[in-house]
C-alpha atoms as a PDB file:
ATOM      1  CA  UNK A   1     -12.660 -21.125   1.361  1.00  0.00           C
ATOM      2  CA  UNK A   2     -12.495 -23.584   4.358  1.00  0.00           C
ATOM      3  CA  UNK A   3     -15.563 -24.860   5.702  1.00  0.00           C
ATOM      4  CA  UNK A   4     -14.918 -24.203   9.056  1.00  0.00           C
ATOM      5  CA  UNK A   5     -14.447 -20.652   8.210  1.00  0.00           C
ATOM      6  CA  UNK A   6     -17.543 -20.435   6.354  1.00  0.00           C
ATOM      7  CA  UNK A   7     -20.081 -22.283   8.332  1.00  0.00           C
ATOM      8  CA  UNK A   8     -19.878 -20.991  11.772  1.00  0.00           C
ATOM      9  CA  UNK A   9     -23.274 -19.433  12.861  1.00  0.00           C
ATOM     10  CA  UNK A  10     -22.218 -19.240  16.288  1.00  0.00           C
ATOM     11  CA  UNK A  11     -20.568 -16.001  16.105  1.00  0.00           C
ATOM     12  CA  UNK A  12     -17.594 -16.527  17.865  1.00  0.00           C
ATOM     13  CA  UNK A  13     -14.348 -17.306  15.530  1.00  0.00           C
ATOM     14  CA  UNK A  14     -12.816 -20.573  17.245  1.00  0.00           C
ATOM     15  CA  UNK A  15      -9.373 -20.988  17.316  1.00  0.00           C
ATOM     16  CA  UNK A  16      -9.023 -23.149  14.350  1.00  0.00           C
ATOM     17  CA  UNK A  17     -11.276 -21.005  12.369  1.00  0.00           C
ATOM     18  CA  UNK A  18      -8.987 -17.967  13.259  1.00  0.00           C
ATOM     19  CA  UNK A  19      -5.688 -19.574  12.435  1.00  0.00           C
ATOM     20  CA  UNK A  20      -7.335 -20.730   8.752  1.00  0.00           C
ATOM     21  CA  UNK A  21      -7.878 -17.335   8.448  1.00  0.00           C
ATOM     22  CA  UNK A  22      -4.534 -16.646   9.618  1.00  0.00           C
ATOM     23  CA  UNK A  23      -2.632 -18.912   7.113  1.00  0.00           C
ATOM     24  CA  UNK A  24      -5.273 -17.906   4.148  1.00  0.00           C
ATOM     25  CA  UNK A  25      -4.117 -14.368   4.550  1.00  0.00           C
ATOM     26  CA  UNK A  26      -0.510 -15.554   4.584  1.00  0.00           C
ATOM     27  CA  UNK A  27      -1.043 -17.635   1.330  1.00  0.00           C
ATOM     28  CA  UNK A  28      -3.103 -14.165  -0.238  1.00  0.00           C
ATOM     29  CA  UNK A  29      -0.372 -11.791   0.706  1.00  0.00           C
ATOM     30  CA  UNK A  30       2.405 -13.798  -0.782  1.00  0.00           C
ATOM     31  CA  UNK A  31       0.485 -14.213  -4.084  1.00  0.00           C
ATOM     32  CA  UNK A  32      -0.346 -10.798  -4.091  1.00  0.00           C
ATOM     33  CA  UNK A  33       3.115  -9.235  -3.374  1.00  0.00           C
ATOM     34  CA  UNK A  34       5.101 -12.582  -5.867  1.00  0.00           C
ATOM     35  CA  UNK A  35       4.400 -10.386  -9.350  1.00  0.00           C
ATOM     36  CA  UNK A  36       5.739  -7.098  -7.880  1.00  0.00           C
ATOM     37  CA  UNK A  37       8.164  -8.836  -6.121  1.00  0.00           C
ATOM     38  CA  UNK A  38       9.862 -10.148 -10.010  1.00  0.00           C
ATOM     39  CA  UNK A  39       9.882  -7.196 -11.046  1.00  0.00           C
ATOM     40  CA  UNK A  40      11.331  -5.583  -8.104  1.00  0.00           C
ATOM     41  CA  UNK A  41      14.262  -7.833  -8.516  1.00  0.00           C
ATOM     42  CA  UNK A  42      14.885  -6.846 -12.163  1.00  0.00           C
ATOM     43  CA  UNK A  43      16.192  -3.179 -10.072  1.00  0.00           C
ATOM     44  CA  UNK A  44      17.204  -4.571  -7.111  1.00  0.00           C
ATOM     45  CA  UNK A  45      14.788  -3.621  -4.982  1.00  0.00           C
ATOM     46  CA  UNK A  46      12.732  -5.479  -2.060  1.00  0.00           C
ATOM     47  CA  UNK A  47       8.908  -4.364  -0.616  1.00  0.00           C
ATOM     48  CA  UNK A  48      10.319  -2.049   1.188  1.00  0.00           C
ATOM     49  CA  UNK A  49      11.102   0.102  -1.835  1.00  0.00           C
ATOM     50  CA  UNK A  50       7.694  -0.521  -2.788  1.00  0.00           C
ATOM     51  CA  UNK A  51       5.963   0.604   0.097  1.00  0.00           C
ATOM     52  CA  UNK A  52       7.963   4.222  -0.850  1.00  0.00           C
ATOM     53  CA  UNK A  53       7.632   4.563  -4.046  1.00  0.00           C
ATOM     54  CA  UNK A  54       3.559   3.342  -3.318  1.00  0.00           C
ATOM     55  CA  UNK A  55       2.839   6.030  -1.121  1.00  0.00           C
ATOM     56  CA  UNK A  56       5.388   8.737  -2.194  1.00  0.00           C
ATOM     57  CA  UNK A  57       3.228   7.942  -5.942  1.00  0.00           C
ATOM     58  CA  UNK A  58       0.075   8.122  -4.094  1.00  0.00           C
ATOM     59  CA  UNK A  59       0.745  11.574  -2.557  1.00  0.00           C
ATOM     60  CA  UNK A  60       3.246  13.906  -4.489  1.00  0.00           C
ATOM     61  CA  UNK A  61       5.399  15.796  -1.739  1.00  0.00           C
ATOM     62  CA  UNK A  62       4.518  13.575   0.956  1.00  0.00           C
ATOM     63  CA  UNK A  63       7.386  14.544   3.939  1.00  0.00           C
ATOM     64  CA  UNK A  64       9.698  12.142   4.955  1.00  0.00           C
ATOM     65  CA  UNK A  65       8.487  12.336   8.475  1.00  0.00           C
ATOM     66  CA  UNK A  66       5.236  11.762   6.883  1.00  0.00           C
ATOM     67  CA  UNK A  67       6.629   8.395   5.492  1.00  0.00           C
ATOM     68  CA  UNK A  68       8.045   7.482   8.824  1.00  0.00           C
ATOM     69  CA  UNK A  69       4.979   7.451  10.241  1.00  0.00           C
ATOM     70  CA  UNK A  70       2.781   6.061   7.666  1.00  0.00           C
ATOM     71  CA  UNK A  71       5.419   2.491   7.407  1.00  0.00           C
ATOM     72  CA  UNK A  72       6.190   2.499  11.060  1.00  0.00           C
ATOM     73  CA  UNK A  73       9.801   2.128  10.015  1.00  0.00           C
ATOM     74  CA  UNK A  74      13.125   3.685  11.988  1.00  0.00           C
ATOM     75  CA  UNK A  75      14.781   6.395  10.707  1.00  0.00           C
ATOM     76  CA  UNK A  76      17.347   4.255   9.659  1.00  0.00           C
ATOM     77  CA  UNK A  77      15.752   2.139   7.598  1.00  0.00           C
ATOM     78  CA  UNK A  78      13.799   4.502   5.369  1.00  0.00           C
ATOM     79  CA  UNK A  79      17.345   6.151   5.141  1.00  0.00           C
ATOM     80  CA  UNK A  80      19.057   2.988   3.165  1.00  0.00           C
ATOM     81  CA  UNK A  81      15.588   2.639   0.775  1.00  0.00           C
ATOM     82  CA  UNK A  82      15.575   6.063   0.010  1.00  0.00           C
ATOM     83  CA  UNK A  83      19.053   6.765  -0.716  1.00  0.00           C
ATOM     84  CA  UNK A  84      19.211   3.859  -3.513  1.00  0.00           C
ATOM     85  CA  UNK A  85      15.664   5.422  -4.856  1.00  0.00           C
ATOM     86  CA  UNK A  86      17.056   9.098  -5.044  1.00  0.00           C
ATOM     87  CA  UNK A  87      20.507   7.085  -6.594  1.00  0.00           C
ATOM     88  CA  UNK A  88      18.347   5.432  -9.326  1.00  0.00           C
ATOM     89  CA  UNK A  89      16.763   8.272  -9.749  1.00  0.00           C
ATOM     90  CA  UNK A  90      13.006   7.338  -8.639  1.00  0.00           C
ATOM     91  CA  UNK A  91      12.484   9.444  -6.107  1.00  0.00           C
ATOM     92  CA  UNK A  92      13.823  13.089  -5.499  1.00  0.00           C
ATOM     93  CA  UNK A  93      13.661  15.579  -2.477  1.00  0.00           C
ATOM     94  CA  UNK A  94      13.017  18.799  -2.843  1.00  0.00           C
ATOM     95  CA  UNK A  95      13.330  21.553  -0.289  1.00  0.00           C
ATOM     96  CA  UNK A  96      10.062  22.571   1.500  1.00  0.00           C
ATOM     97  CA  UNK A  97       8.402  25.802   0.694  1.00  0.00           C
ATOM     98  CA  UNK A  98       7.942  27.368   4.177  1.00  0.00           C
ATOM     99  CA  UNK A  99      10.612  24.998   5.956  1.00  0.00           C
ATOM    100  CA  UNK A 100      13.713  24.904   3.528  1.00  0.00           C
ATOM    101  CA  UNK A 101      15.045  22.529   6.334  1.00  0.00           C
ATOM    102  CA  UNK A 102      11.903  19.933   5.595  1.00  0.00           C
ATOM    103  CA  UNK A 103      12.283  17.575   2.797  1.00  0.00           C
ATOM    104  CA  UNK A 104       9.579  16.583   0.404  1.00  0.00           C
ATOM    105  CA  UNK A 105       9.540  13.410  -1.721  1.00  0.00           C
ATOM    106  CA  UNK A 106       8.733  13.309  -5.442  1.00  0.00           C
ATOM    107  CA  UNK A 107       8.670  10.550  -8.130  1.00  0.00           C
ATOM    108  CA  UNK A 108      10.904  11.213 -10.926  1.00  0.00           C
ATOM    109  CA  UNK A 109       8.698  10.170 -14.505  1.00  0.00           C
ATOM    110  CA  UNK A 110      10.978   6.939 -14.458  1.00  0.00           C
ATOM    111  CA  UNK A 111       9.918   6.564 -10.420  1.00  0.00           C
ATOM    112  CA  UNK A 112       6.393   6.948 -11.396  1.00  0.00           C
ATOM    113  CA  UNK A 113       6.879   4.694 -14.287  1.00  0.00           C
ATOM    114  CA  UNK A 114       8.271   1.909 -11.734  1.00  0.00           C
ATOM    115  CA  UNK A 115       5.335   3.235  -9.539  1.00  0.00           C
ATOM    116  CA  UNK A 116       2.795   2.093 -12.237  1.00  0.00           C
ATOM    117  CA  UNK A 117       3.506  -0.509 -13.312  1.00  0.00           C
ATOM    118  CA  UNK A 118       3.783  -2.243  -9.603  1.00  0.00           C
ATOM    119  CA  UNK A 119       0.124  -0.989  -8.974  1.00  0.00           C
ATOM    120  CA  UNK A 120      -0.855  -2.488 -12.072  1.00  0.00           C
ATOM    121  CA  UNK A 121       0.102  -5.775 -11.187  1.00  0.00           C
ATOM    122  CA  UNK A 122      -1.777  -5.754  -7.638  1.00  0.00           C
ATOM    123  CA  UNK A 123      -5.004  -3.882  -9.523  1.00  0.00           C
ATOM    124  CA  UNK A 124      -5.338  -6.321 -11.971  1.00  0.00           C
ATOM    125  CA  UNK A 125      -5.337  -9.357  -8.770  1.00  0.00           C
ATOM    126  CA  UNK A 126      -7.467  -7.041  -7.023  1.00  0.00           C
ATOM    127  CA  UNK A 127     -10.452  -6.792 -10.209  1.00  0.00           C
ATOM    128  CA  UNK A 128     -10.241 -10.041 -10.767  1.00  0.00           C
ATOM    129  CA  UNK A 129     -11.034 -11.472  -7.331  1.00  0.00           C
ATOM    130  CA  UNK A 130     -13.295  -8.297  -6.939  1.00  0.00           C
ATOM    131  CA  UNK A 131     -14.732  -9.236 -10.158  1.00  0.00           C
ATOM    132  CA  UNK A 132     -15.559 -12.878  -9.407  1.00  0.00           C
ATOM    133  CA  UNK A 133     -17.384 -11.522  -5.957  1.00  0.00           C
ATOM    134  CA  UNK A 134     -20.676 -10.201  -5.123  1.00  0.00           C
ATOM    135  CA  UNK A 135     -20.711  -6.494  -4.392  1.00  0.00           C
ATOM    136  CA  UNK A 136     -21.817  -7.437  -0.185  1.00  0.00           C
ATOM    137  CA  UNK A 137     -18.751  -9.746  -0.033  1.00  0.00           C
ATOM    138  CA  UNK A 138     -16.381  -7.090  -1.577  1.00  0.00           C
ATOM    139  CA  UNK A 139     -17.996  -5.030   1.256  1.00  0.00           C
ATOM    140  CA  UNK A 140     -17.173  -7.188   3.624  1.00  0.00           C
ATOM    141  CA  UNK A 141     -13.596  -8.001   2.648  1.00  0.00           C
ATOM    142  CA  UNK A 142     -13.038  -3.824   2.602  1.00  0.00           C
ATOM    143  CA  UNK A 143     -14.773  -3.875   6.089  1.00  0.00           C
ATOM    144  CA  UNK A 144     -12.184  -6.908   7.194  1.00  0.00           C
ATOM    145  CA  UNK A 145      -9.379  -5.390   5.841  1.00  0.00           C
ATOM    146  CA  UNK A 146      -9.773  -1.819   7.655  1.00  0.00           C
ATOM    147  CA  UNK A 147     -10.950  -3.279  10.968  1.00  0.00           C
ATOM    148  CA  UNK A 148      -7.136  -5.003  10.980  1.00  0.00           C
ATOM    149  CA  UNK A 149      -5.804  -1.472  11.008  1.00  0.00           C
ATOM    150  CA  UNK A 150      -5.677  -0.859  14.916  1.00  0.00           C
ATOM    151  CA  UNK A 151      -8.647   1.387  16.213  1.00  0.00           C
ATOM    152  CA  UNK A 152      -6.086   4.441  17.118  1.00  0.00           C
ATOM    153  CA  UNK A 153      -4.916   4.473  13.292  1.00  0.00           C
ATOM    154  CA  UNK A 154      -8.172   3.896  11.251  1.00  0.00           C
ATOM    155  CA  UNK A 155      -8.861   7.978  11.305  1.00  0.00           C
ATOM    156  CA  UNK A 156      -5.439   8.778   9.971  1.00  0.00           C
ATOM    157  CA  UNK A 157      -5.827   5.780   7.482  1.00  0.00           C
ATOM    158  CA  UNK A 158      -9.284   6.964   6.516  1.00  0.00           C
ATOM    159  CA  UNK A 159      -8.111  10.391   5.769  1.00  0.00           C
ATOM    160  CA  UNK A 160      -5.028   9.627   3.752  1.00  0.00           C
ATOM    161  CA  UNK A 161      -7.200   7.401   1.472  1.00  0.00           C
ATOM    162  CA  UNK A 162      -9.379  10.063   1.230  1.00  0.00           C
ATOM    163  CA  UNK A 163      -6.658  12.689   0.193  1.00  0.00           C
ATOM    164  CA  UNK A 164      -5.393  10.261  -2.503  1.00  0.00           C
ATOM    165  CA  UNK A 165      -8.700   9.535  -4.037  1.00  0.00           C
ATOM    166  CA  UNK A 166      -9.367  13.377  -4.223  1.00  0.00           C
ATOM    167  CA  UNK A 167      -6.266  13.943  -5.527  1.00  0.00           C
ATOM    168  CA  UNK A 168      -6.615  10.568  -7.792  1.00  0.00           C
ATOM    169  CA  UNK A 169     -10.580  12.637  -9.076  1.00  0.00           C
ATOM    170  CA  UNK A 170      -8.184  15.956  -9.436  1.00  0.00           C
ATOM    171  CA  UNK A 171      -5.990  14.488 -11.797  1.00  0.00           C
ATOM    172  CA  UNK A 172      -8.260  12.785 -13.719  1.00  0.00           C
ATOM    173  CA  UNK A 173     -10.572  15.877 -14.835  1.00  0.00           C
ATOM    174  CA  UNK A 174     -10.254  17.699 -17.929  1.00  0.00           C
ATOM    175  CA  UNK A 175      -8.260  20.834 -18.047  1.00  0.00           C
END
């Protein structure tokens, strides 16, 4: 890590110490998306298709308006990911139980497959730099990354984490 990042006891991030921490988290994010993004390429597919088949993986039946607001994406551009999903079959709607008109996203066993195996290549990033860190600085880099969510969201981002660990503990128990 930078020194100047590292060795400020004043308190107050200077410019230069913010924009090293600007250009480290470019330089983290595009290692940690380049082994999804190979294998994205073997289908086709971009982060964007990611980012659906992530969350739509993380909570069975999610709603597309649900999606929508969770990537802060139009309409239209959700439209053009989903549409080659459902045609590779990934991803299928189904018809909502109380609102036949509402349409509820599902991975197919090849989607979750797909799913998996993208999640498995950020994990294994993710416990090895967690793995090389003392537990109060993996503390601190979950505290950094949820105070960059804006203050408005970090309820809503809170609670969907906590509805996908449940259902994450569901799954997991015996029968």
């Amino acid at each position: 890590m930078p020194a100047a990042v590292l060795h400020n006891t004043a308190g107050d991030a200077k410019d230069g110490e913010v924009l090293e921490l600007v250009e480290l988290f470019f330089f983290a994010y595009r290692d940690f998306v380049r082994d999804a993004d190979r294998l994205l390429e073997t289908y086709g597919f971009g982060r964007a298709h990611h980012r659906v088949l992530h969350f739509v993986d993380r909570r069975p039946g999610l709603s597309i308006a649900a999606l929508l607001d969770i990537l802060r994406i139009t309409k239209q551009s959700l439209n053009r990911v989903l549409k080659q999903l459902l045609d590779a079959g990934l991803v299928e709607a189904r018809e909502g139980a109380s609102d036949r008109r509402q349409r509820l996203l599902f991975l197919t066993s090849l989607g979750e497959t797909l799913a998996r195996e993208l999640a498995a290549l950020q994990s294994e990033r993710f416990r090895r730099v967690l793995g090389e860190m003392p537990v109060p600085a993996r503390d601190a880099a979950a505290d950094f990354l949820f105070s960059m969510i804006d203050s408005e969201e970090r309820t809503r981002v809170r609670d969907h984490l906590a509805r996908a660990r449940n259902r994450a503990q569901r799954a997991a128990e015996p029968l």
